[in-house]
Protein backbone atom coordinates (compact mmCIF):
# COMPACT_ATOMS: atom_id res chain seq x y z
CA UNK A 1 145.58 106.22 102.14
CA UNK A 2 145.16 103.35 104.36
CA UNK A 3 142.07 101.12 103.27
CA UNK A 4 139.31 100.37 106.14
CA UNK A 5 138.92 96.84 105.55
CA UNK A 6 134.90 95.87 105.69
CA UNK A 7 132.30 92.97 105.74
CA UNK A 8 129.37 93.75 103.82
CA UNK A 9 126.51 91.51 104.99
CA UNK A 10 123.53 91.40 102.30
CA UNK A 11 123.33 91.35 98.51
CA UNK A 12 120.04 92.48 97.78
CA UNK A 13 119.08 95.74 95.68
CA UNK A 14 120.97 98.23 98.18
CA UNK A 15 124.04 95.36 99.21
CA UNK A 16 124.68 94.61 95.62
CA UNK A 17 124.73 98.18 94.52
CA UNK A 18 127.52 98.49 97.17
CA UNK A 19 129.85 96.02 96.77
CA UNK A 20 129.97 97.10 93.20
CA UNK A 21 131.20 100.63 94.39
CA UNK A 22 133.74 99.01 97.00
CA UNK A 23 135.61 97.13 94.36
CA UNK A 24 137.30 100.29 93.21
CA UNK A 25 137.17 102.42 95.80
CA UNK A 26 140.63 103.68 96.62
CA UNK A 27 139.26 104.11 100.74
CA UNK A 28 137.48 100.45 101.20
CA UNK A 29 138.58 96.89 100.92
CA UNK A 30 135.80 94.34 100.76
CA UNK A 31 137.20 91.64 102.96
CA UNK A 32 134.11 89.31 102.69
CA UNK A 33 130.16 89.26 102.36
CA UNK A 34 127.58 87.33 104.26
CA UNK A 35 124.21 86.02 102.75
CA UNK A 36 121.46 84.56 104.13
CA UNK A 37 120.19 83.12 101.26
CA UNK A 38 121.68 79.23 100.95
CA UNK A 39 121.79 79.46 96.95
CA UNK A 40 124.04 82.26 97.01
CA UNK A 41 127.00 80.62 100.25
CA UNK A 42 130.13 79.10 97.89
CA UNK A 43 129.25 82.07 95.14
CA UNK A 44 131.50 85.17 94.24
CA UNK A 45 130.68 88.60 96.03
CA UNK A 46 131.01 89.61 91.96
CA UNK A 47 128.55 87.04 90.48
CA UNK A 48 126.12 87.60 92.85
CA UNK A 49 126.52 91.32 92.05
CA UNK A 50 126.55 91.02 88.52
CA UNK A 51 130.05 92.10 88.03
CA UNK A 52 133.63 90.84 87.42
CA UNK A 53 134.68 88.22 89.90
CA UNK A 54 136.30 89.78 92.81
CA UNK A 55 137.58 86.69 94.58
CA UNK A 56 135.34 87.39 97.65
CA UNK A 57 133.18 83.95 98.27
CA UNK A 58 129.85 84.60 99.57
CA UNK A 59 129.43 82.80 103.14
CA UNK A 60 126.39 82.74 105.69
CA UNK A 61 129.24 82.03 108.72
CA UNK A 62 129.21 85.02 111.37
CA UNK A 63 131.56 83.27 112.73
CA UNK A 64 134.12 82.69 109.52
CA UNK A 65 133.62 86.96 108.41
CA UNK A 66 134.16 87.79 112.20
CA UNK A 67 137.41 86.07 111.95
CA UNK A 68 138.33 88.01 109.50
CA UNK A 69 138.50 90.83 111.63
CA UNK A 70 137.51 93.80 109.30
CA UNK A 71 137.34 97.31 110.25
CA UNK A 72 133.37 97.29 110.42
CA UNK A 73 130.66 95.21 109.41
CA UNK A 74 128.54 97.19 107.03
CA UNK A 75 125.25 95.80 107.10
CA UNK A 76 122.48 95.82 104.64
CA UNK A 77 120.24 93.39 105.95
CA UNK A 78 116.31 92.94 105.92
CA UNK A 79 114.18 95.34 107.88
CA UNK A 80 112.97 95.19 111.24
CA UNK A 81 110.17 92.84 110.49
CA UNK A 82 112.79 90.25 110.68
CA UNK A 83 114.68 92.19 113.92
CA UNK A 84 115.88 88.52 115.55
CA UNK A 85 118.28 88.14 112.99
CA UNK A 86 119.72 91.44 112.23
CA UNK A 87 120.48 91.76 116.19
CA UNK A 88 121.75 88.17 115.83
CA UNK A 89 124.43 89.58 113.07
CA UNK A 90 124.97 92.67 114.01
CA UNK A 91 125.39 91.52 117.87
CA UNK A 92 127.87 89.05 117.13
CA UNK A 93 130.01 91.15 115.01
CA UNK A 94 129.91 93.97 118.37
CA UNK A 95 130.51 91.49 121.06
CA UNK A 96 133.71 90.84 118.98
CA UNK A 97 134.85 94.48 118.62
CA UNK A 98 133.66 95.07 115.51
CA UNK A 99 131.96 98.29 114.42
CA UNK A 100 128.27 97.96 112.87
CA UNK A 101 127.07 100.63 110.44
CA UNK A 102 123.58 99.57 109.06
CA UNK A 103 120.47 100.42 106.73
CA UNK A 104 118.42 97.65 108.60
CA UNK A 105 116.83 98.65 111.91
CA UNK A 106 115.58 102.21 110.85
CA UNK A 107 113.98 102.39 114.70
CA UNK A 108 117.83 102.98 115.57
CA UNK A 109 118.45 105.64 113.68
CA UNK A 110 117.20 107.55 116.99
CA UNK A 111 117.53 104.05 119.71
CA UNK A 112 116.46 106.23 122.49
CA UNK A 113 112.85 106.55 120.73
CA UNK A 114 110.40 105.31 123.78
CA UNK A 115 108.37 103.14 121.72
CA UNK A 116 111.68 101.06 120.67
CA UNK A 117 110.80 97.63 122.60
CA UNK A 118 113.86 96.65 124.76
CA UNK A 119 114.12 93.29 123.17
CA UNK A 120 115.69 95.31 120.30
CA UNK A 121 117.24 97.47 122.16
CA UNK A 122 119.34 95.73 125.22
CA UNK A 123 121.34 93.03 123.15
CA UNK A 124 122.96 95.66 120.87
CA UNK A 125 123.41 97.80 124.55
CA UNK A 126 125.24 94.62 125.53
CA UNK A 127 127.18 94.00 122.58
CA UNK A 128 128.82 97.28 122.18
CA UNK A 129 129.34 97.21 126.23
CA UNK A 130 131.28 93.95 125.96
CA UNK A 131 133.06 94.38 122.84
CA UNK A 132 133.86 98.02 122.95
CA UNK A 133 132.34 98.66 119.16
CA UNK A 134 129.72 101.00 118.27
CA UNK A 135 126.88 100.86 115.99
CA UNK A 136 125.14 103.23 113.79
CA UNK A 137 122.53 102.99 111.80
CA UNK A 138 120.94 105.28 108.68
CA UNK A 139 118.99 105.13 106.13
CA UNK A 140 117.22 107.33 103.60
CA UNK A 141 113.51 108.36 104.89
CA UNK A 142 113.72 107.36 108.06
CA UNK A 143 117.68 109.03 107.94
CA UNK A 144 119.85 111.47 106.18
CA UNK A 145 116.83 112.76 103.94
CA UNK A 146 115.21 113.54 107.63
CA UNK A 147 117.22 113.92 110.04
CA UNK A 148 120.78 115.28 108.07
CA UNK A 149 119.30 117.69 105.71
CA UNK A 150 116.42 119.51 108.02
CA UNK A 151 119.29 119.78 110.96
CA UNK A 152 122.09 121.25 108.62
CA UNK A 153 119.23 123.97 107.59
CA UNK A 154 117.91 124.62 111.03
CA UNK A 155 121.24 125.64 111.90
CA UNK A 156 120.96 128.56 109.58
CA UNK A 157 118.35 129.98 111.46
CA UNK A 158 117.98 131.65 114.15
CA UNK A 159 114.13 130.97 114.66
CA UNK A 160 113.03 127.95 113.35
CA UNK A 161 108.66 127.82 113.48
CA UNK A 162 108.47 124.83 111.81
CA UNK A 163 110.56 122.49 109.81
CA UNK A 164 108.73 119.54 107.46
CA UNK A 165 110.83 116.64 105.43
CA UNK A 166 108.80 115.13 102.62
CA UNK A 167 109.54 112.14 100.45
CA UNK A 168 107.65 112.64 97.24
CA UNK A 169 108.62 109.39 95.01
CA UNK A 170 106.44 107.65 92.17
CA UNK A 171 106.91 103.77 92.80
CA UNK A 172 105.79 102.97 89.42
CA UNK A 173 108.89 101.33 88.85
CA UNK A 174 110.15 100.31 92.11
CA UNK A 175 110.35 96.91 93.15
CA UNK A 176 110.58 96.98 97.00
CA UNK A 177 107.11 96.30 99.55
CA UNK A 178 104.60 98.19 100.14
CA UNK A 179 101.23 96.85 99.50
CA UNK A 180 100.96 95.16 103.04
CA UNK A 181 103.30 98.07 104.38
CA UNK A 182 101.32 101.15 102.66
CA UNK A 183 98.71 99.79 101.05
CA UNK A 184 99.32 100.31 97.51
CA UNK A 185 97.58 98.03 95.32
CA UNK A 186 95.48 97.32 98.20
CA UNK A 187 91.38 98.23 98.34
CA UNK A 188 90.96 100.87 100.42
CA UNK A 189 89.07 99.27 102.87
CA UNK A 190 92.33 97.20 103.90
CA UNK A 191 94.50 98.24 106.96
CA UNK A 192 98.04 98.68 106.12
CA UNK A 193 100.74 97.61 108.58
CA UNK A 194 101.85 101.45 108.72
CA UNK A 195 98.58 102.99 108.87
CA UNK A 196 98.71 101.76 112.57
CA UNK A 197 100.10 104.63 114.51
CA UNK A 198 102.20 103.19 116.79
CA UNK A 199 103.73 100.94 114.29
CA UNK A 200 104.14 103.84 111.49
CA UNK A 201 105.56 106.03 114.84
CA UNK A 202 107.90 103.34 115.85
CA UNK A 203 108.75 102.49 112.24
CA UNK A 204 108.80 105.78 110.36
CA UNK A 205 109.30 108.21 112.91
CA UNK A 206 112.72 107.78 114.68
CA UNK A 207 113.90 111.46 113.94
CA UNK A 208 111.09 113.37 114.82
CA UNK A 209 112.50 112.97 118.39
CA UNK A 210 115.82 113.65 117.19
CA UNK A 211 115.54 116.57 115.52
CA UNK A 212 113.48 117.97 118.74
CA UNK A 213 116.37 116.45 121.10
CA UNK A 214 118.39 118.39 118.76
CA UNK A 215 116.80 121.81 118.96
CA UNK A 216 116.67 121.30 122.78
CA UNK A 217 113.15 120.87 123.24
CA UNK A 218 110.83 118.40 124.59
CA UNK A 219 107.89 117.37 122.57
CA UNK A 220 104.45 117.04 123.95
CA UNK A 221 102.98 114.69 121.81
CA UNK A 222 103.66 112.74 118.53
CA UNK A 223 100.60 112.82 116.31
CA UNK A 224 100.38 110.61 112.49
CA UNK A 225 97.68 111.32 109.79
CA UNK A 226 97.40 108.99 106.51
CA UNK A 227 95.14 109.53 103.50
CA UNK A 228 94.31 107.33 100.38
CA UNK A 229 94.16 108.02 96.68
CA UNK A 230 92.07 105.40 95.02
CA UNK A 231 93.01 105.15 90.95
CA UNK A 232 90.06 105.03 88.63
CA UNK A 233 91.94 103.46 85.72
CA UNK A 234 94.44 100.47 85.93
CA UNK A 235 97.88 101.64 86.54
CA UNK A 236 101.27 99.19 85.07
CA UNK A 237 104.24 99.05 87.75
CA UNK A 238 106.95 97.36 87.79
CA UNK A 239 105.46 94.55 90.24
CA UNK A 240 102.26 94.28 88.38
CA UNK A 241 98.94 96.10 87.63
CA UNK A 242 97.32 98.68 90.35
CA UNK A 243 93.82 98.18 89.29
CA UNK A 244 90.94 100.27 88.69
CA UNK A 245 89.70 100.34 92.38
CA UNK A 246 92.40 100.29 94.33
CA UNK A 247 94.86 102.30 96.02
CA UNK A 248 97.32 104.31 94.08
CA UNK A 249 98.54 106.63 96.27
CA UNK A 250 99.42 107.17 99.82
CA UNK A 251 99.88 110.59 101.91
CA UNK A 252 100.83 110.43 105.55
CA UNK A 253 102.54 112.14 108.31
CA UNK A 254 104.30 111.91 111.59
CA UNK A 255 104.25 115.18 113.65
CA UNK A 256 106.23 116.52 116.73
CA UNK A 257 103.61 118.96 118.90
CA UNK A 258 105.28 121.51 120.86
CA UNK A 259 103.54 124.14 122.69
CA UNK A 260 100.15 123.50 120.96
CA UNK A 261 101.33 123.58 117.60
CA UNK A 262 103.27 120.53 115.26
CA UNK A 263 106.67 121.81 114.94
CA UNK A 264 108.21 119.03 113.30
CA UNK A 265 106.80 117.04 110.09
CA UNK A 266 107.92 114.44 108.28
CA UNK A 267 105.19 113.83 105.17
CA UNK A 268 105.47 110.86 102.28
CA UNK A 269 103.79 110.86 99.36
CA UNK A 270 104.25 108.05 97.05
CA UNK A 271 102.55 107.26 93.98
CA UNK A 272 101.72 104.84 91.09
CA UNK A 273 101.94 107.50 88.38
CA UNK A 274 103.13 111.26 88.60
CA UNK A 275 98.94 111.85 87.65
CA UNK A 276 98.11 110.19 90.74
CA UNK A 277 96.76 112.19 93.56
CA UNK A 278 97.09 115.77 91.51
CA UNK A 279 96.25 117.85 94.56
CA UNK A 280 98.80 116.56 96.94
CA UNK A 281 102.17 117.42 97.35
CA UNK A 282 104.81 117.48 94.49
CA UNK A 283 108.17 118.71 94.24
CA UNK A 284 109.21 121.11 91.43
CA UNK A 285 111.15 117.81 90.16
CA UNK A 286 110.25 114.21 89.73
CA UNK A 287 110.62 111.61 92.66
CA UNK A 288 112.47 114.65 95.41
CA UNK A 289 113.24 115.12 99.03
CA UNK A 290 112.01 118.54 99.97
CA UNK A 291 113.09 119.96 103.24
CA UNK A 292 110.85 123.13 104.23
CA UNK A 293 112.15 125.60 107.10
CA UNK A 294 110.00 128.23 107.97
CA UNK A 295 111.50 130.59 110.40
CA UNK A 296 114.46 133.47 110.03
CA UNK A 297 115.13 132.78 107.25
CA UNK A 298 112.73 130.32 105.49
CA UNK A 299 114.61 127.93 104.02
CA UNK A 300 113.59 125.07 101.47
CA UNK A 301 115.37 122.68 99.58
CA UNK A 302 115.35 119.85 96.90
CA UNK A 303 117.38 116.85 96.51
CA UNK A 304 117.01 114.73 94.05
CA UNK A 305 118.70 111.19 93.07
CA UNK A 306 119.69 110.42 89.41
CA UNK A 307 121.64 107.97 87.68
CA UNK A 308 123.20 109.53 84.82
CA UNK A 309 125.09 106.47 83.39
CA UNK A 310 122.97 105.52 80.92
CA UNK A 311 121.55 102.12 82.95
CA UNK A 312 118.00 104.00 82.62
CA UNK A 313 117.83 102.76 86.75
CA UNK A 314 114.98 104.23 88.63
CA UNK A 315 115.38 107.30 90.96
CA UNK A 316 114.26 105.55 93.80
CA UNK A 317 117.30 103.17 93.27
CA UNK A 318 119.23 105.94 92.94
CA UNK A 319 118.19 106.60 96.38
CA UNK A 320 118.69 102.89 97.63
CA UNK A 321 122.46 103.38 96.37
CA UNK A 322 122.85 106.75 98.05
CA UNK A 323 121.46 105.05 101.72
CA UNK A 324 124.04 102.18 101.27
CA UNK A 325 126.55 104.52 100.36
CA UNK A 326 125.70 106.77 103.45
CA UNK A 327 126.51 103.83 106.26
CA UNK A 328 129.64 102.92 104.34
CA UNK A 329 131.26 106.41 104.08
CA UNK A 330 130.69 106.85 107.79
CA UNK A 331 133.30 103.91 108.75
CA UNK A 332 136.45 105.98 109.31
CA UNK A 333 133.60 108.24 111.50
CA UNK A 334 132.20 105.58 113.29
CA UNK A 335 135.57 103.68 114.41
CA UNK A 336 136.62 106.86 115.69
CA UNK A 337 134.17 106.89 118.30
CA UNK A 338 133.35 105.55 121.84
CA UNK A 339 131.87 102.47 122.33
CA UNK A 340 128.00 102.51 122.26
CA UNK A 341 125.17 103.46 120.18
CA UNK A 342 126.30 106.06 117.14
CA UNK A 343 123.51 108.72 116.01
CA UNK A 344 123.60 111.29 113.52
CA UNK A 345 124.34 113.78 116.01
CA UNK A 346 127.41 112.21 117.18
CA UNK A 347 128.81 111.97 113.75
CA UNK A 348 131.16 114.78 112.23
CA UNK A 349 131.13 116.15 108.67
CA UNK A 350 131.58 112.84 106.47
CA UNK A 351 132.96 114.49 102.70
CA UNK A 352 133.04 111.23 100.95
CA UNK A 353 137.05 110.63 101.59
CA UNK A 354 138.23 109.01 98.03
CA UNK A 355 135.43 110.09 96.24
CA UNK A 356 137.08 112.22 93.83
CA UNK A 357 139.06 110.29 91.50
């Protein structure tokens, strides 16, 4: 088969994980990585990755990977709280005819969303105008967890009432944000940065609009509610100790309201031990992504992400892997298709070509 020659831009947790998989992969060629970090520009892709060399130098020059000219950047940047420079990448690499599939602007995952701000919205407009590329982005929860799995389901039906997605993950070992973001490890008189509405809406919410667009409705109103489990004993993690006093748990949800009623949910619940919060929501697994349909027929389902290698890696890197994995498998999809902005719903069954080997 002919390899689709890519760019992988970031080398963090999910980035790293990535490029590892590339090296072998009989349907990718990993033409060159970009880092933002100084310390790691003149350093092998496989160093920084903690593998054999692969003879791909780490660079932080758009301008030297662009010339390159891959089949696609794949990007795995930072998230939106740093939005100037992922549209400054990912821009670039469009205005040059070069498709972008990405992890980093979650927003996109559904671009349309009113309460994306145009500043993050009209360069990448512009970019895909002028260079004829396209760019999709995914992720995991806001993504395929969310917006793949609940639509594949709904299509079984033939009434749907409601449909909820929930994310039910202990973070007791995983190392990513979320005490400014959710609060965790946090009193519980602080604010988080999602407990805000709007920002947990704009941030978290992306496919609750989709999945109405979808099912050919128009919603009414898009409502969030967020609760707080505060642990009486100190709780080890990974990053530290969650104290006696402090929050150990977080529930929230966004909610589509159609016709009076919320029609669409998507619910997290993520905790600092699998004790934590006992009356809230758990799946009939560890650390799962329950879809619930309820409708003719109710459907629900369970997905769950393992490592079975022996590394004794977390589920919720697991995950991480399986989001980077999803953007890169949708290349051959994505270049394909017309020039613009690339959804979910304008993407076709993606098997995993040269997979199986």
């Amino acid at each position: 088969m002919d390899k689709k020659r890519v760019v992988v831009w970031g080398t963090g947790v999910v980035g790293s994980m990535v490029i590892a998989e590339i090296v072998d992969h009989p349907a990718f060629e990993l033409v060159g990585v970009g880092v933002s970090n100084p310390a790691k520009v003149g350093v092998d892709a496989g160093t920084i990755c903690g593998i054999a060399p692969t003879g791909v130098i780490a660079t932080d020059s758009v301008e030297a990977l662009i010339a390159l000219a891959p089949d696609a950047l794949v990007h795995y940047g930072p998230t939106a709280q740093y939005a100037d420079d992922n549209i400054r990448v990912m821009s670039a690499f469009l205005r040059a005819g070069i498709d972008v599939c990405s992890t980093a602007m979650t927003p996109w995952v559904w671009p349309t969303m009113q309460q994306i701000p145009a500043t993050w919205f009209d360069p990448i407009t512009a970019a895909c105008a002028e260079g004829g590329a396209s760019c999709f982005t995914t992720g995991i929860d806001p993504g395929f967890a969310n917006d793949l799995f609940p639509l594949t389901l709904m299509g079984l039906c033939g009434r749907v009432d409601s449909v909820r997605a929930s994310e039910l993950l202990d973070y007791t070992d995983y190392e990513g944000d979320y005490e400014d973001e959710m609060g965790i490890g946090r009193s519980p008189d602080f604010t988080p940065l999602l407990e805000i509405p709007e920002l947990l809406i704009m941030a978290w919410g992306a496919t609750v609009p989709m999945i109405a667009h979808a099912a050919g409705i128009e919603l009414d109103d898009i409502t969030t509610t967020w609760e707080k489990w505060v642990t009486p004993t100190d709780r080890p993690t990974a990053k530290g100790v969650v104290t006696a006093g402090q929050v150990a748990a977080i529930r929230f949800t966004i909610n589509g309201v159609y016709a009076g009623r919320e029609v669409i949910s998507l619910e997290h619940v993520n905790r600092i031990g699998l004790d934590a919060a006992p009356d809230w929501p758990a799946g009939s697994a560890d650390d799962v992504y329950r879809v619930e349909v309820h409708g003719s027929p109710s459907i629900t389902q369970e997905t769950a992400f393992r490592f079975t290698d022996g590394s004794g890696r977390a589920p919720a890197v697991a995950g991480c892997l399986a989001t980077g994995l999803r953007a890169l498998n949708a290349v051959p999809a994505v270049n394909d298709l017309p020039a613009g902005w690339v959804t979910a719903l304008d993407l076709p069954l993606i098997p995993g070509v040269g997979t199986i080997r």
